[in-house]
N, C-alpha and C. Protein backbone atom coordinates (compact mmCIF):
# COMPACT_ATOMS: atom_id res chain seq x y z
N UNK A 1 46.22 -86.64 -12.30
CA UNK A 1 46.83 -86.67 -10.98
C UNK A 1 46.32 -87.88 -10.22
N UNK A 2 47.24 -88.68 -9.43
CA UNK A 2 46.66 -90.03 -8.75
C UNK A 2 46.65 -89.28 -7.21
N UNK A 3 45.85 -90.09 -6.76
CA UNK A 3 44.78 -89.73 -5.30
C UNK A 3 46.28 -88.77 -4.47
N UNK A 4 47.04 -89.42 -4.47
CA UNK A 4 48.43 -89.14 -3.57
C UNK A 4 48.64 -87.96 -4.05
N UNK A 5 48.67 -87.70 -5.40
CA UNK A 5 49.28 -86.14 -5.63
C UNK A 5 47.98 -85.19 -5.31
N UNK A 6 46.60 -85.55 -5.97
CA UNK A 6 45.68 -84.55 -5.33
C UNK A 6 45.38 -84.60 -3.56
N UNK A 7 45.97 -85.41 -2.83
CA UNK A 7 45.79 -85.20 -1.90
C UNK A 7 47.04 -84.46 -0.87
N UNK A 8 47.97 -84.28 -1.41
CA UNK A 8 49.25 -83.70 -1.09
C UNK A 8 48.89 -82.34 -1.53
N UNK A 9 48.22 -81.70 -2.70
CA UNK A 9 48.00 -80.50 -3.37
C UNK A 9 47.01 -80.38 -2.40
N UNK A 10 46.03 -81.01 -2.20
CA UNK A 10 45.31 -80.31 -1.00
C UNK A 10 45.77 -79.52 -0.08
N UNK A 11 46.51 -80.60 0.70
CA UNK A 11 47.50 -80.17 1.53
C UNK A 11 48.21 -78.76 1.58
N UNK A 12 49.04 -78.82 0.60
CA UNK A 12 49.75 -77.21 0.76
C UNK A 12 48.19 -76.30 0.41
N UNK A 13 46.95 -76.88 -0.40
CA UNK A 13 46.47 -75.36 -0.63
C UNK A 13 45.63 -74.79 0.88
N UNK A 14 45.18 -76.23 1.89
CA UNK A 14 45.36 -75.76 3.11
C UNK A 14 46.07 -75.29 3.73
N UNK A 15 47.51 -75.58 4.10
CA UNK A 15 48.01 -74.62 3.85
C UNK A 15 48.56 -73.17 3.93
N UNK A 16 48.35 -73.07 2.85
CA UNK A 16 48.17 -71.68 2.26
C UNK A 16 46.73 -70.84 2.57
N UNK A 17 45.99 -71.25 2.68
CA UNK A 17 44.48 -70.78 2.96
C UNK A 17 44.32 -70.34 4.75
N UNK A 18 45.52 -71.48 5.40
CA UNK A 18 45.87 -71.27 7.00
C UNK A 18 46.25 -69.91 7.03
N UNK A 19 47.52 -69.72 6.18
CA UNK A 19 48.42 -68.68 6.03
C UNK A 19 47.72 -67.26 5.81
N UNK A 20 47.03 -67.43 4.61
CA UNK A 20 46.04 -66.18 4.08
C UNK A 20 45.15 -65.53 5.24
N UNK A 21 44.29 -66.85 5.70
CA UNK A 21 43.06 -66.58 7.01
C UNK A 21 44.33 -66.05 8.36
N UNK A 22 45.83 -66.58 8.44
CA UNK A 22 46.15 -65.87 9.79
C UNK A 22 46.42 -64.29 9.17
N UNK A 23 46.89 -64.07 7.96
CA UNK A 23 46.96 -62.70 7.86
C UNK A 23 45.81 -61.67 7.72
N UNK A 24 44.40 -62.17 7.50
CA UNK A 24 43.62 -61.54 7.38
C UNK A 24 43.04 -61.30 8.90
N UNK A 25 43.65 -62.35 9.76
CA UNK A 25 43.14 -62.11 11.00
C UNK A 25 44.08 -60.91 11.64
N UNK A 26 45.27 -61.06 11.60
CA UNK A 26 46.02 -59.85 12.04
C UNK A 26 46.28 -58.34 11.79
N UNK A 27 45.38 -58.55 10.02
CA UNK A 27 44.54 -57.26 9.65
C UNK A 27 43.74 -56.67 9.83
N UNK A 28 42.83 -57.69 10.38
CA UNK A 28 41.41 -57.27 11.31
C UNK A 28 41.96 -56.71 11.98
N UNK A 29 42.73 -56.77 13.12
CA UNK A 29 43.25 -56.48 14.58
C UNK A 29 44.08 -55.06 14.34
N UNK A 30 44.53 -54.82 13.00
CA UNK A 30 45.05 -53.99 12.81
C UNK A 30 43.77 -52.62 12.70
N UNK A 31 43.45 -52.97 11.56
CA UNK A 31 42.05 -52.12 11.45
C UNK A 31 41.14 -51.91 12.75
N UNK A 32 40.93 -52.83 13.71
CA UNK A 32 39.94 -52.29 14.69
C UNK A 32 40.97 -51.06 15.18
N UNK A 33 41.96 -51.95 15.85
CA UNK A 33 43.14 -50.76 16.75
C UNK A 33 43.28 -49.66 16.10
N UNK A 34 43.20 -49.62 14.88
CA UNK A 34 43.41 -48.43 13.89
C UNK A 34 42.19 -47.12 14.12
N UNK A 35 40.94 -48.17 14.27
CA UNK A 35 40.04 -47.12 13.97
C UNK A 35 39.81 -46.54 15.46
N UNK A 36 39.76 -47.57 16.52
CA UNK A 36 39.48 -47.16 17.78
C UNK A 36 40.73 -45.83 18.31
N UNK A 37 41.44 -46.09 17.46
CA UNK A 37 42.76 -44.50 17.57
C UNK A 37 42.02 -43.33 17.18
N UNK A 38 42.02 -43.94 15.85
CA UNK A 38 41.35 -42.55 14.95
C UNK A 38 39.83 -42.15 15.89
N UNK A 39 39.02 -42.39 16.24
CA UNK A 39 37.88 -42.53 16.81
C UNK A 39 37.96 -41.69 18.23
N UNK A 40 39.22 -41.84 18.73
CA UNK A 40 39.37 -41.15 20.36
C UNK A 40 39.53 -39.95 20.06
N UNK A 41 40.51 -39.44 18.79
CA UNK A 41 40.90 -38.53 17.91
C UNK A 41 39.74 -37.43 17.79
N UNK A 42 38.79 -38.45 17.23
CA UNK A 42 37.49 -37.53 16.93
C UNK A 42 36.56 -37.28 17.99
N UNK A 43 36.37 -38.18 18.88
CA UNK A 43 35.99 -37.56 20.34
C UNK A 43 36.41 -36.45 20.68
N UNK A 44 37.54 -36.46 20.56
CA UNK A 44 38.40 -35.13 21.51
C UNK A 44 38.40 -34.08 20.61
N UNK A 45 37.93 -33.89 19.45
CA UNK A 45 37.46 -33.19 18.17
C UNK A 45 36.34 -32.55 18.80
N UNK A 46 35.28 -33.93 18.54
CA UNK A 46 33.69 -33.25 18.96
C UNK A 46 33.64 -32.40 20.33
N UNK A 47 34.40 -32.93 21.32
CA UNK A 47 33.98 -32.33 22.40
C UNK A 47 34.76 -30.86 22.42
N UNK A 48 36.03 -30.81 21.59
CA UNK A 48 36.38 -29.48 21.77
C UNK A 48 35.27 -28.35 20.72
N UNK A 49 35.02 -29.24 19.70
CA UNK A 49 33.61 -28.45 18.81
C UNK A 49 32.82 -27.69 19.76
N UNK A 50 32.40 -29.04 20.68
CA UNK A 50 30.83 -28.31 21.30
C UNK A 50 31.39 -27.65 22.02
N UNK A 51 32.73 -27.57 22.87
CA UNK A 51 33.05 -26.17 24.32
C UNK A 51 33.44 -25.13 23.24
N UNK A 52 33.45 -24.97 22.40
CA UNK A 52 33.64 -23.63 22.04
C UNK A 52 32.57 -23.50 20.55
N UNK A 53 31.74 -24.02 20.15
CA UNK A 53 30.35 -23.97 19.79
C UNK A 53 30.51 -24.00 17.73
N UNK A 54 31.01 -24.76 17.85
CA UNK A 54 32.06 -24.83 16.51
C UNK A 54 30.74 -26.04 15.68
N UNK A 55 30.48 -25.75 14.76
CA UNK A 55 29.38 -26.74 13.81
C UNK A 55 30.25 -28.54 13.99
N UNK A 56 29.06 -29.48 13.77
CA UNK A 56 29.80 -30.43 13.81
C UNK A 56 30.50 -30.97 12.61
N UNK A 57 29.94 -30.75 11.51
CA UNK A 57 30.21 -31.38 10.14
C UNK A 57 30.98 -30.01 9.94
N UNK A 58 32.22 -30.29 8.73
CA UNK A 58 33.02 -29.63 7.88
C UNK A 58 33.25 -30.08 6.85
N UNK A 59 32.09 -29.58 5.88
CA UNK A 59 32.05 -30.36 4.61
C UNK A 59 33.19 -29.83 3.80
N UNK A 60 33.65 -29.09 3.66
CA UNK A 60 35.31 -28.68 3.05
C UNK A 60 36.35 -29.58 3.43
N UNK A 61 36.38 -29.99 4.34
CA UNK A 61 37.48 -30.65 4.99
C UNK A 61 36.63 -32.23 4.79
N UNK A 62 35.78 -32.45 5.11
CA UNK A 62 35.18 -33.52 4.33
C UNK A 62 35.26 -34.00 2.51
N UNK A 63 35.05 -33.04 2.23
CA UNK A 63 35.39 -33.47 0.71
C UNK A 63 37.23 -33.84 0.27
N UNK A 64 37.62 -32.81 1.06
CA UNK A 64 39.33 -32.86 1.08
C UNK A 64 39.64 -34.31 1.18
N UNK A 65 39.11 -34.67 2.49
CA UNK A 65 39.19 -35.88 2.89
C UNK A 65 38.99 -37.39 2.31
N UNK A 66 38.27 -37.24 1.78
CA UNK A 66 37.24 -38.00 0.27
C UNK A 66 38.37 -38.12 -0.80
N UNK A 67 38.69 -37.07 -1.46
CA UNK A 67 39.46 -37.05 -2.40
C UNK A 67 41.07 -37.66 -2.13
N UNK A 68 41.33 -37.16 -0.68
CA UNK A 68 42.79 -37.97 -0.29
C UNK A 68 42.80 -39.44 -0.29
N UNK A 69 42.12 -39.74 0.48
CA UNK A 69 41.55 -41.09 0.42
C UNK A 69 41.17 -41.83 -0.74
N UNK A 70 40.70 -41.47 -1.95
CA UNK A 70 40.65 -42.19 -3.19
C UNK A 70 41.86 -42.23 -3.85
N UNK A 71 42.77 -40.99 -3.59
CA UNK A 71 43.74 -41.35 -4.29
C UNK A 71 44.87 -42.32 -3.91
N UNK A 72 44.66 -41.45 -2.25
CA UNK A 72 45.26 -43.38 -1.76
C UNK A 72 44.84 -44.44 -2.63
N UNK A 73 43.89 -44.87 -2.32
CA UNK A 73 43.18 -46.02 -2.84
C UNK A 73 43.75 -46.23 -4.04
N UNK A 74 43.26 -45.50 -5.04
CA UNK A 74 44.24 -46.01 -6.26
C UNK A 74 45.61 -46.41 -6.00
N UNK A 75 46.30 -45.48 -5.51
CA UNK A 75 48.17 -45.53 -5.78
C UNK A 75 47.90 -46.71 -5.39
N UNK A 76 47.33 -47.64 -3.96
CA UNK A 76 47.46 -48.50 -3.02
C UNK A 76 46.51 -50.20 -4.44
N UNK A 77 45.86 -49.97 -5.21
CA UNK A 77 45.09 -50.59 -6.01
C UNK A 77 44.55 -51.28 -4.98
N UNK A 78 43.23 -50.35 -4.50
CA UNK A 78 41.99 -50.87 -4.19
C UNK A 78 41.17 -49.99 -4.47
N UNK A 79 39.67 -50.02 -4.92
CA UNK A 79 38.77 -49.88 -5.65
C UNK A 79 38.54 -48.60 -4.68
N UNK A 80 39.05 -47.43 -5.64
CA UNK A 80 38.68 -46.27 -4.86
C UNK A 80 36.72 -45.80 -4.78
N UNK A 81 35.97 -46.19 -5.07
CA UNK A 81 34.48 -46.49 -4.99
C UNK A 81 34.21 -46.92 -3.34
N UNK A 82 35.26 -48.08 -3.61
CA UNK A 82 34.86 -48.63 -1.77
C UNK A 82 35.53 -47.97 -1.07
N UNK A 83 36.56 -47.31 -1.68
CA UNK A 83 37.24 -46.84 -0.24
C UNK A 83 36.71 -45.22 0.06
N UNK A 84 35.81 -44.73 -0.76
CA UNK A 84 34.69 -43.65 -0.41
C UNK A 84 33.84 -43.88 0.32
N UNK A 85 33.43 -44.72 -0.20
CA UNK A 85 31.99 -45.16 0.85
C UNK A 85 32.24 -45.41 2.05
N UNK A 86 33.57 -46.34 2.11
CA UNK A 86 34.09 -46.56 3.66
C UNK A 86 34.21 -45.89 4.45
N UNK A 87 35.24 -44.42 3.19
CA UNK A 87 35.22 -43.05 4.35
C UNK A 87 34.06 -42.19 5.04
N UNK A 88 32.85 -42.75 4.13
CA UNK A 88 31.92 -41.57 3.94
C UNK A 88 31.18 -42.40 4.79
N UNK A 89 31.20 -43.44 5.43
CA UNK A 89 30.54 -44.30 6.71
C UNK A 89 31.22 -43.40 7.89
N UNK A 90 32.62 -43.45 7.95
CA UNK A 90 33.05 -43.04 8.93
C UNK A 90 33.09 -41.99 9.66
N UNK A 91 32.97 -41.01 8.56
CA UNK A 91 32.89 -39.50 8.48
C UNK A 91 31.07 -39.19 8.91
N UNK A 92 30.24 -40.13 8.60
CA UNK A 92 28.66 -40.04 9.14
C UNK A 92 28.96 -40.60 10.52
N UNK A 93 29.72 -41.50 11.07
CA UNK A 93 29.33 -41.87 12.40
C UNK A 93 29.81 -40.98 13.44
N UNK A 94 31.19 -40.24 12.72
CA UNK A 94 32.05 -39.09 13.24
C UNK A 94 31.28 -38.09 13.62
N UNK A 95 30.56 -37.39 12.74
CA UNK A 95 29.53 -36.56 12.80
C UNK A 95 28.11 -36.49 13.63
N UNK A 96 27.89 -37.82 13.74
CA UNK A 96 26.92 -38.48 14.66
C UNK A 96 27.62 -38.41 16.17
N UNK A 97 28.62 -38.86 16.60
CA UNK A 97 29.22 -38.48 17.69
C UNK A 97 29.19 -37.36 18.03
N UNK A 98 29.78 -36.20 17.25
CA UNK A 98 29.96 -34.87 17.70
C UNK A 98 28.87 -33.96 17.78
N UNK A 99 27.54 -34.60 17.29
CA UNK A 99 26.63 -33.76 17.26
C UNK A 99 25.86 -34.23 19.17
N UNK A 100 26.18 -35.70 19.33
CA UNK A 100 25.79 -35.99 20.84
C UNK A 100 26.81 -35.50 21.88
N UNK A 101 27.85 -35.22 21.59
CA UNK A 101 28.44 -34.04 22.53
C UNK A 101 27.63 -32.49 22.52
N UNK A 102 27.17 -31.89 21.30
CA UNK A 102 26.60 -30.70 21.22
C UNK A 102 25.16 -30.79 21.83
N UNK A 103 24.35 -31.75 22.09
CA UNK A 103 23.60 -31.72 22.71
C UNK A 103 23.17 -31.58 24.05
């Protein structure tokens, strides 16, 4: 390749790398808004837990949860491993919330 063509291939793979980084940015934005939904969700969870004296964790419905979510993950082909752990972050901070309402 002479300088002109590798520097034109640059070009589009910038680019393309513009393109990739704006969609990963509008995924971010998706995912925060996403979780800060889900998150108000579980506020209004915990606090109805603690007025009527309801445990904070539901490990039945936790495992349910686990298992839906991986299989997402597969159908969706992403590494259902991470997308446990991800849940199982969320589901600890969830739990962490609702137990500072019960207090």
């Amino acid at each position: 390749m002479t300088d002109v063509e590798l520097s034109a291939a640059a070009k589009r793979a910038a680019s393309i790398l513009a393109d990739h980084r704006d969609s990963i940015d509008r995924l971010d934005a998706v995912l925060v808004y996403t979780l800060a939904e889900r998150f108000a969700h579980t506020q209004a969870v915990g606090k109805l837990k603690a007025e009527h004296d309801l445990p904070a964790s539901d490990p039945e419905r936790e495992a349910r949860q686990i298992a839906r979510l991986e299989a997402m993950a597969t159908e969706a082909g992403l590494d259902p491993d991470f997308a446990k752990k991800f849940l199982a972050f969320i589901i600890e901070e969830v739990i962490r919330h609702h137990r500072k309402h019960q207090s």
